[in-house]
N, C-alpha and C. Protein backbone atom coordinates (compact mmCIF):
# COMPACT_ATOMS: atom_id res chain seq x y z
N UNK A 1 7.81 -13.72 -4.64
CA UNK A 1 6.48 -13.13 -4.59
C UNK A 1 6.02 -12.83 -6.02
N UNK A 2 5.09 -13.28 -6.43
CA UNK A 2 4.38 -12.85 -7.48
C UNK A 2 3.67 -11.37 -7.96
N UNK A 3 4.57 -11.19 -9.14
CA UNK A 3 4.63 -9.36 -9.95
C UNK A 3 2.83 -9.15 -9.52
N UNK A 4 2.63 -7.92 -9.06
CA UNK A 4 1.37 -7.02 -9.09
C UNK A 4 0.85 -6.56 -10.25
N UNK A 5 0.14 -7.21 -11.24
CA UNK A 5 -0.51 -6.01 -12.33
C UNK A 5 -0.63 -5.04 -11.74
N UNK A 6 -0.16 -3.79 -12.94
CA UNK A 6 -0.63 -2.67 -12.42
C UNK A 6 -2.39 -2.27 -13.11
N UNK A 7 -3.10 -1.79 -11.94
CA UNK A 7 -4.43 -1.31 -12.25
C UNK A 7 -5.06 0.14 -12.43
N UNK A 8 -5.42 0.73 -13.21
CA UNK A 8 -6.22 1.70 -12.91
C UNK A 8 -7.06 1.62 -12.07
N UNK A 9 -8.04 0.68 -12.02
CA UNK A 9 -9.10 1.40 -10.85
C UNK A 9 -8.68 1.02 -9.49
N UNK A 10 -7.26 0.57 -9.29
CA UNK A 10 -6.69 0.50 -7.95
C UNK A 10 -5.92 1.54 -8.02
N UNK A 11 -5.09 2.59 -8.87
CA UNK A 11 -4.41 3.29 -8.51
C UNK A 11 -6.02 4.51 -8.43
N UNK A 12 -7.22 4.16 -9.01
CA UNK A 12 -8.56 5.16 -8.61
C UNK A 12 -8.67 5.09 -7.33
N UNK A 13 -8.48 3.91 -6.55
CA UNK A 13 -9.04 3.69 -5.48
C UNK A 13 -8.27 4.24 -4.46
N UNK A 14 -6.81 3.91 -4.18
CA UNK A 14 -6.01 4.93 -3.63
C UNK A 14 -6.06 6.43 -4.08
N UNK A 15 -6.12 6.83 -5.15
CA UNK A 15 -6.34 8.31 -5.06
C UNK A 15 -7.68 8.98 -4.52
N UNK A 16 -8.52 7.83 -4.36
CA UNK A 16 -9.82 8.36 -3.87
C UNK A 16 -9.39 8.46 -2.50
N UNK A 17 -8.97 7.49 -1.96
CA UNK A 17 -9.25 7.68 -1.14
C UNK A 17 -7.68 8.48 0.20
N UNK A 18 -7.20 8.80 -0.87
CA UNK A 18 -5.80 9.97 -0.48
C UNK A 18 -6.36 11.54 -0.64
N UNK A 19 -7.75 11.52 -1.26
CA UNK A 19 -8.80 12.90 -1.12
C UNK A 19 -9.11 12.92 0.05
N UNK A 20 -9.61 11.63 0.39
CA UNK A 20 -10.72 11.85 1.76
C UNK A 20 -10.04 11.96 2.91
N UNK A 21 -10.49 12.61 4.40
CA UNK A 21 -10.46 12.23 5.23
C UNK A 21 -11.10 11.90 6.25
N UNK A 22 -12.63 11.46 5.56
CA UNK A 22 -14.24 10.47 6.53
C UNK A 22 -13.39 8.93 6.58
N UNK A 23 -12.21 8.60 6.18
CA UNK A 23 -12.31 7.03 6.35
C UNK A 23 -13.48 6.19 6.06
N UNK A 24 -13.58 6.57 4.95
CA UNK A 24 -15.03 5.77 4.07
C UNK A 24 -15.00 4.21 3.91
N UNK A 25 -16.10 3.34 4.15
CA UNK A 25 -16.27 2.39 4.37
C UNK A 25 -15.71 1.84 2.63
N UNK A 26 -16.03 0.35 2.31
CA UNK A 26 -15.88 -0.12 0.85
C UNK A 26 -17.11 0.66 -0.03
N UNK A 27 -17.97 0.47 0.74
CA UNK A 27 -19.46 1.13 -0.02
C UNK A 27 -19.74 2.58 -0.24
N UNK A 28 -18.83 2.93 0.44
CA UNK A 28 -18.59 4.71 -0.04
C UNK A 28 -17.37 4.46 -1.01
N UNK A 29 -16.78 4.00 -0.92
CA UNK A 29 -15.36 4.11 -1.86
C UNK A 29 -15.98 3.74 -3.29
N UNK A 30 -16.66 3.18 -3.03
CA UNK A 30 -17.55 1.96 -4.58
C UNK A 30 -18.32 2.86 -5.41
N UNK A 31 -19.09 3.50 -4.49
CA UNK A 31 -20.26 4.73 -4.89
C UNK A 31 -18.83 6.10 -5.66
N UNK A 32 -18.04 6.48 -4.99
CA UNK A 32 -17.22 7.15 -5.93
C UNK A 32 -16.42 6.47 -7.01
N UNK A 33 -16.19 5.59 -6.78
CA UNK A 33 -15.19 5.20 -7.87
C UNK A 33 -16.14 5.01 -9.20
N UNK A 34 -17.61 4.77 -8.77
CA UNK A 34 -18.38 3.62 -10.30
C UNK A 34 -18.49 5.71 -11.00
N UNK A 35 -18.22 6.45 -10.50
CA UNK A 35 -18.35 8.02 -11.23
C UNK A 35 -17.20 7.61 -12.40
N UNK A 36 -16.13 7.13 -12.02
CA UNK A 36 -15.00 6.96 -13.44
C UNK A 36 -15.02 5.87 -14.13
N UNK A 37 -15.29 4.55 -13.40
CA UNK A 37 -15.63 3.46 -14.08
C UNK A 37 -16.77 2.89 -13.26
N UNK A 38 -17.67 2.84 -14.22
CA UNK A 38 -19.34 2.57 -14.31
C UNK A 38 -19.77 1.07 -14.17
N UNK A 39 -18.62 0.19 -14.80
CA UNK A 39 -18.47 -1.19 -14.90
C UNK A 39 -18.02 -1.53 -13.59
N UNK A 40 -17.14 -0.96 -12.60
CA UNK A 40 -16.71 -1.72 -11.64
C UNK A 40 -17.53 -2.34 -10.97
N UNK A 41 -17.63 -3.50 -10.02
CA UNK A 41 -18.07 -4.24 -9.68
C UNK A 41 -17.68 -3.79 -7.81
N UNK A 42 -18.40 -4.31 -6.85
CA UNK A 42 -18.47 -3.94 -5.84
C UNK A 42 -17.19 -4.87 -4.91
N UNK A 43 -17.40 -6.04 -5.54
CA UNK A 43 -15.88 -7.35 -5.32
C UNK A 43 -15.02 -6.97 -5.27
N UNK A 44 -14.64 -6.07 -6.46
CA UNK A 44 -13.39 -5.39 -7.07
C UNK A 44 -12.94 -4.49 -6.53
N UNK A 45 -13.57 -3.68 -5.99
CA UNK A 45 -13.20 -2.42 -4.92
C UNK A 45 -12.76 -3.50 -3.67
N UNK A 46 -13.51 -4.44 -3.09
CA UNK A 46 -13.48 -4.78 -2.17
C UNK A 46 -11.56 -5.81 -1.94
N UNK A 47 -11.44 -6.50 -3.50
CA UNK A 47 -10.25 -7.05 -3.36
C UNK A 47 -9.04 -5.97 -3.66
N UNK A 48 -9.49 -4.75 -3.99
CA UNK A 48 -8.32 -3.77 -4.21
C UNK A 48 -8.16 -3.30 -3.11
N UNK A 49 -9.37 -2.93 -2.46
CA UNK A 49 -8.93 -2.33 -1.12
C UNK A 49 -8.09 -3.36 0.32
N UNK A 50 -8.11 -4.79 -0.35
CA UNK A 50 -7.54 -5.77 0.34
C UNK A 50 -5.92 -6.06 0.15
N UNK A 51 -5.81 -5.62 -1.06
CA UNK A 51 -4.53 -5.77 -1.65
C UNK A 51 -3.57 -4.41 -1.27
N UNK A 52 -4.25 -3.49 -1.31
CA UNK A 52 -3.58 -2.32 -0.85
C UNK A 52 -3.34 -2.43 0.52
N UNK A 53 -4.06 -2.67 1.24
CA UNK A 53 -3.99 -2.90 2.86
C UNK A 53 -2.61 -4.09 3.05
N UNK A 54 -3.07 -5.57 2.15
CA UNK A 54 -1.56 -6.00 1.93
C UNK A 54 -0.47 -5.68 1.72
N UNK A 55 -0.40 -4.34 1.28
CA UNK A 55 0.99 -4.03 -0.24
C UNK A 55 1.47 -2.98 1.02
N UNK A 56 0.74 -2.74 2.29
CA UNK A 56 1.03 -1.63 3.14
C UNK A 56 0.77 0.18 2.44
N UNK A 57 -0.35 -0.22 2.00
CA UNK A 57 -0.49 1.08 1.10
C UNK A 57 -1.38 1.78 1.98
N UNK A 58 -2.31 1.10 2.56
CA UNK A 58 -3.38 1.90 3.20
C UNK A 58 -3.45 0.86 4.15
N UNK A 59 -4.65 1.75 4.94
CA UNK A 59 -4.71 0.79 6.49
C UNK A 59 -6.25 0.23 6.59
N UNK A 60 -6.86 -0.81 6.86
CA UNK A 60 -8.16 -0.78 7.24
C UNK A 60 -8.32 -0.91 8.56
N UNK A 61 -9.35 -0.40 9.32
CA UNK A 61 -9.82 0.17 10.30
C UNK A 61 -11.18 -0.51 10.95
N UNK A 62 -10.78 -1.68 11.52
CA UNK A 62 -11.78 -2.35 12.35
C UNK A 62 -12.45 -1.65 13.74
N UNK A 63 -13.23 -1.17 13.78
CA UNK A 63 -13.59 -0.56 14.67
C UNK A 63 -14.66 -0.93 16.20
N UNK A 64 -15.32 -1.88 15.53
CA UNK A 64 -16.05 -2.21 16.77
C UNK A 64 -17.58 -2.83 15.52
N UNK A 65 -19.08 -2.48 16.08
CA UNK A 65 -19.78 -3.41 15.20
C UNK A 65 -19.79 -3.04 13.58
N UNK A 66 -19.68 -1.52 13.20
CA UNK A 66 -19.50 -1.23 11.83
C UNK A 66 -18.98 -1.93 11.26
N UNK A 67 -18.76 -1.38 9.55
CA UNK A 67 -17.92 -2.09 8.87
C UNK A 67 -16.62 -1.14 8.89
N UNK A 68 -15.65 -2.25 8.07
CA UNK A 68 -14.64 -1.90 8.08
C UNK A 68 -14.22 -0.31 7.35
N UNK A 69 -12.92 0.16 8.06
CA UNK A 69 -13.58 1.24 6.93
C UNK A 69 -12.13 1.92 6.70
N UNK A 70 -11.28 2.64 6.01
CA UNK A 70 -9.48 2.66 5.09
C UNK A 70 -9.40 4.08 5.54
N UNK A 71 -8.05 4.03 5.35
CA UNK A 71 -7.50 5.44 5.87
C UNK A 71 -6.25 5.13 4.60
N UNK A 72 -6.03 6.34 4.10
CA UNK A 72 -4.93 6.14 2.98
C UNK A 72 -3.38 6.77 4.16
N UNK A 73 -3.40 7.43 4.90
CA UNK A 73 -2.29 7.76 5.99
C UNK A 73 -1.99 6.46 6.34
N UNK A 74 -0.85 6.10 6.59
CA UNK A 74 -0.45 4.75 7.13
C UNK A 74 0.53 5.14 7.97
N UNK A 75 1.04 6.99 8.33
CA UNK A 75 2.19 7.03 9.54
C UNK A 75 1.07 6.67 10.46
N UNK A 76 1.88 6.43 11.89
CA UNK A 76 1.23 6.52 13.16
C UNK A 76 0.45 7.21 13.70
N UNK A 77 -0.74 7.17 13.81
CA UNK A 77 -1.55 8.19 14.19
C UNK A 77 -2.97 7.20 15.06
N UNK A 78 -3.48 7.97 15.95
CA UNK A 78 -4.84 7.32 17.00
C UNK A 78 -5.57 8.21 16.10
N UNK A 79 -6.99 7.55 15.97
CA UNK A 79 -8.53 7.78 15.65
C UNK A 79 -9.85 7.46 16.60
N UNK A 80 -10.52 8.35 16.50
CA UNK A 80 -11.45 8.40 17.31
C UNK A 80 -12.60 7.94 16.43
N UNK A 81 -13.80 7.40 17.30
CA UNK A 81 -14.74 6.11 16.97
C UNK A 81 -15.95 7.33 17.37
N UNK A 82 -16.65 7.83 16.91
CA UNK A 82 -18.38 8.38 17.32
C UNK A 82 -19.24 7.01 17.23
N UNK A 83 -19.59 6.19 18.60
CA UNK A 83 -20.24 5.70 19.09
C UNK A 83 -21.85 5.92 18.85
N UNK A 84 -21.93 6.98 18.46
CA UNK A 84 -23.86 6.84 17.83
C UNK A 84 -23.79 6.46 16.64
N UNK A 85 -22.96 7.93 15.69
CA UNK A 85 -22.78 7.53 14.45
C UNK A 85 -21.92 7.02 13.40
N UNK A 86 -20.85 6.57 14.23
CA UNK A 86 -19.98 5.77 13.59
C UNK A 86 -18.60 6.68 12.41
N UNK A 87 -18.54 7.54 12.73
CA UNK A 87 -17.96 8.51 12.72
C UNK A 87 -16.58 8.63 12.64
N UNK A 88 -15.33 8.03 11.72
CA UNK A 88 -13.83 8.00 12.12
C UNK A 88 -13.30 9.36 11.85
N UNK A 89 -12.90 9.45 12.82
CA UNK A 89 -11.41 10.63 12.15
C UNK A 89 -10.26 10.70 13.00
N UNK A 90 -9.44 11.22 12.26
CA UNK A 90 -8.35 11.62 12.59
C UNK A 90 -7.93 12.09 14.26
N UNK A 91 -7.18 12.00 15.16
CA UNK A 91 -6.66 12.53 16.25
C UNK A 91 -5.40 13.12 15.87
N UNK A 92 -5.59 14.53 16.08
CA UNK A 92 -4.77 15.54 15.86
C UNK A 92 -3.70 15.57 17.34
N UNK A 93 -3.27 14.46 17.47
CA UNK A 93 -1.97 14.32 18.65
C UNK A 93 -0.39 13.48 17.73
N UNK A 94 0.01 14.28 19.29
CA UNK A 94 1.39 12.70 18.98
C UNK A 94 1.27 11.43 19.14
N UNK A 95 1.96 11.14 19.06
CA UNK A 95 1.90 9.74 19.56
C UNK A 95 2.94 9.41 20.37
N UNK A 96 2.43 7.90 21.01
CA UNK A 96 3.72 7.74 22.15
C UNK A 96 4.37 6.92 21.76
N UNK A 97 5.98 7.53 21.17
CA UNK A 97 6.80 6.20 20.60
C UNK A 97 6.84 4.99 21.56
N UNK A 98 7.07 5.12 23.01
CA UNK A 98 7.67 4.20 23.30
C UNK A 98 6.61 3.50 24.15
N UNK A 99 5.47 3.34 23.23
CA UNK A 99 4.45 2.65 24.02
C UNK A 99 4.51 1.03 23.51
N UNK A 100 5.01 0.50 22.58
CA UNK A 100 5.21 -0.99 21.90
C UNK A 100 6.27 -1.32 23.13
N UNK A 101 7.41 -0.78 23.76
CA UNK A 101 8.19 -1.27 24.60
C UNK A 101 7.77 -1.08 25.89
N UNK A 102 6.66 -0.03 26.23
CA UNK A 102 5.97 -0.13 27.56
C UNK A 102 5.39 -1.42 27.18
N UNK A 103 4.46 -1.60 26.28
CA UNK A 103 3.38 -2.87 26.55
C UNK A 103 4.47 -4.10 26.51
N UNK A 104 4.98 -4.25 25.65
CA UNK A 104 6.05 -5.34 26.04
C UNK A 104 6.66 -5.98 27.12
N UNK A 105 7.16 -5.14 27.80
CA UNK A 105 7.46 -5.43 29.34
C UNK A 105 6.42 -6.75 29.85
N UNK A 106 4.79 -6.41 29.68
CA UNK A 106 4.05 -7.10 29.89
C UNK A 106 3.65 -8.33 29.54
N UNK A 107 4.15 -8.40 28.32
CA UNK A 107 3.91 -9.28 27.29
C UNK A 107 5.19 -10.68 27.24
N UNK A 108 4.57 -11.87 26.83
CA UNK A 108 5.42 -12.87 26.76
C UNK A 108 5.71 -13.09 25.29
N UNK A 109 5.20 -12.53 24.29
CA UNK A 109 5.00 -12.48 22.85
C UNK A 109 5.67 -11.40 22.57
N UNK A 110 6.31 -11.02 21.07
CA UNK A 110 6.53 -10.32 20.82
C UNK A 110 5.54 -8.51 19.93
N UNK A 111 5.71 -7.91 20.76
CA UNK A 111 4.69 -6.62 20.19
C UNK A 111 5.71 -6.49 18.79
N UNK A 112 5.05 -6.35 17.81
CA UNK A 112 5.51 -5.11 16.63
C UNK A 112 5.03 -3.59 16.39
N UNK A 113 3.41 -3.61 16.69
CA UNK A 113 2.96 -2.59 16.34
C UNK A 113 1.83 -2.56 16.97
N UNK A 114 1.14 -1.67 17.25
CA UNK A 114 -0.17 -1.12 17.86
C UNK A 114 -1.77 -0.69 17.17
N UNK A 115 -2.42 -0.38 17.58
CA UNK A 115 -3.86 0.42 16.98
C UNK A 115 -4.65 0.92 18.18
N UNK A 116 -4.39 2.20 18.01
CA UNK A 116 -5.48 2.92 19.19
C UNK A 116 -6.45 3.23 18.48
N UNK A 117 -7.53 3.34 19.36
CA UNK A 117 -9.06 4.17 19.29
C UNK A 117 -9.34 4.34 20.34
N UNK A 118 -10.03 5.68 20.24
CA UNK A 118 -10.70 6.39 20.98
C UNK A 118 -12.29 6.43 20.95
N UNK A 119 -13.33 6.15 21.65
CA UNK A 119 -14.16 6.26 21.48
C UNK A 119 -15.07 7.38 22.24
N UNK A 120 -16.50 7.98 21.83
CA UNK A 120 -17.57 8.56 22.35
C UNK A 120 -18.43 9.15 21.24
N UNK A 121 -18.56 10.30 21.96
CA UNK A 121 -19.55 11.21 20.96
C UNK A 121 -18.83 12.24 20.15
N UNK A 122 -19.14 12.39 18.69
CA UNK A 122 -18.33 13.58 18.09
C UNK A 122 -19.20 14.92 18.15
N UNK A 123 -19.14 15.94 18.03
CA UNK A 123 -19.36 17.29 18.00
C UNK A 123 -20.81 17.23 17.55
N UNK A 124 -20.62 16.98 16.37
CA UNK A 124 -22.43 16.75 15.81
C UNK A 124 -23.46 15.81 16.53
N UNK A 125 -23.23 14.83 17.08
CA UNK A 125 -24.05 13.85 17.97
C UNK A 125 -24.43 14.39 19.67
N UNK A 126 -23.08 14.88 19.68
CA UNK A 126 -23.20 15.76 20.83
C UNK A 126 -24.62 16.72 20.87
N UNK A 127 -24.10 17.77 20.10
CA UNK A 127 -24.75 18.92 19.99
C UNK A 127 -26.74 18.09 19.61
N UNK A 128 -26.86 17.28 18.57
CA UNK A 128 -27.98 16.53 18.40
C UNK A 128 -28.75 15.76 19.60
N UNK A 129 -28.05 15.03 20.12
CA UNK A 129 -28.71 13.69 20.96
C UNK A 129 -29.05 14.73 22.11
N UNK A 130 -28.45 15.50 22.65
CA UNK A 130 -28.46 16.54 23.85
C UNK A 130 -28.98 18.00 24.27
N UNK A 131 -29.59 18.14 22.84
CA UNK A 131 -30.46 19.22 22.93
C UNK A 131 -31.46 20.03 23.48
């Protein structure tokens, strides 16, 4: 495998986004990062945040029609989807270890790993749309 330069505005980009926990799209990550370097380019965020997701550093988060959008946590954990406003966060549960060998049973392929979401309305959309 071919050596990784090491980068500053990729080790920016993971620390940015080891602050957050909105799971910010590339275009929020871009808008903070150009605060330390002004020159970065929008590509550049976009292939760092690709490479990290490769390197198993961070996770990206396909969700449904949005864009994609990173979580710097990479243990096991479910996230919930706000369906108006697009909304990720965190689910403050366990998880079920032995759900890769429940689904398996089913399966003629081999499972490795999973991705839950949860979807609806979050607290603020709630309280808004229903007033």
């Amino acid at each position: 495998m071919k050596a990784i330069k090491h980068s500053k505005q990729r080790d920016s980009i993971k620390t940015c986004l080891m602050g957050r926990r909105d799971h910010p799209t590339a275009d929020a990550v871009y808008m903070s990062i150009r605060e330390e370097f002004p020159n970065i380019s929008l590509g550049t965020v976009y292939r760092n945040l690709n490479l990290l997701v490769d390197l198993g550093e961070i996770q990206k988060l396909t969700c449904g029609n949005g864009p994609d959008r990173f979580d710097a946590d990479t243990s096991p954990h479910y996230h919930f989807v706000c369906r108006h406003c697009g909304a990720v966060s965190d689910l403050e549960m366990d998880t079920f270890p032995g759900l890769n060998e429940s689904a398996q049973e089913h399966c003629d392929g081999r499972i490795d790993t999973h991705t839950t979401y949860f979807y609806g309305l979050c607290k603020k959309c709630l309280t808004n749309t229903f007033c």
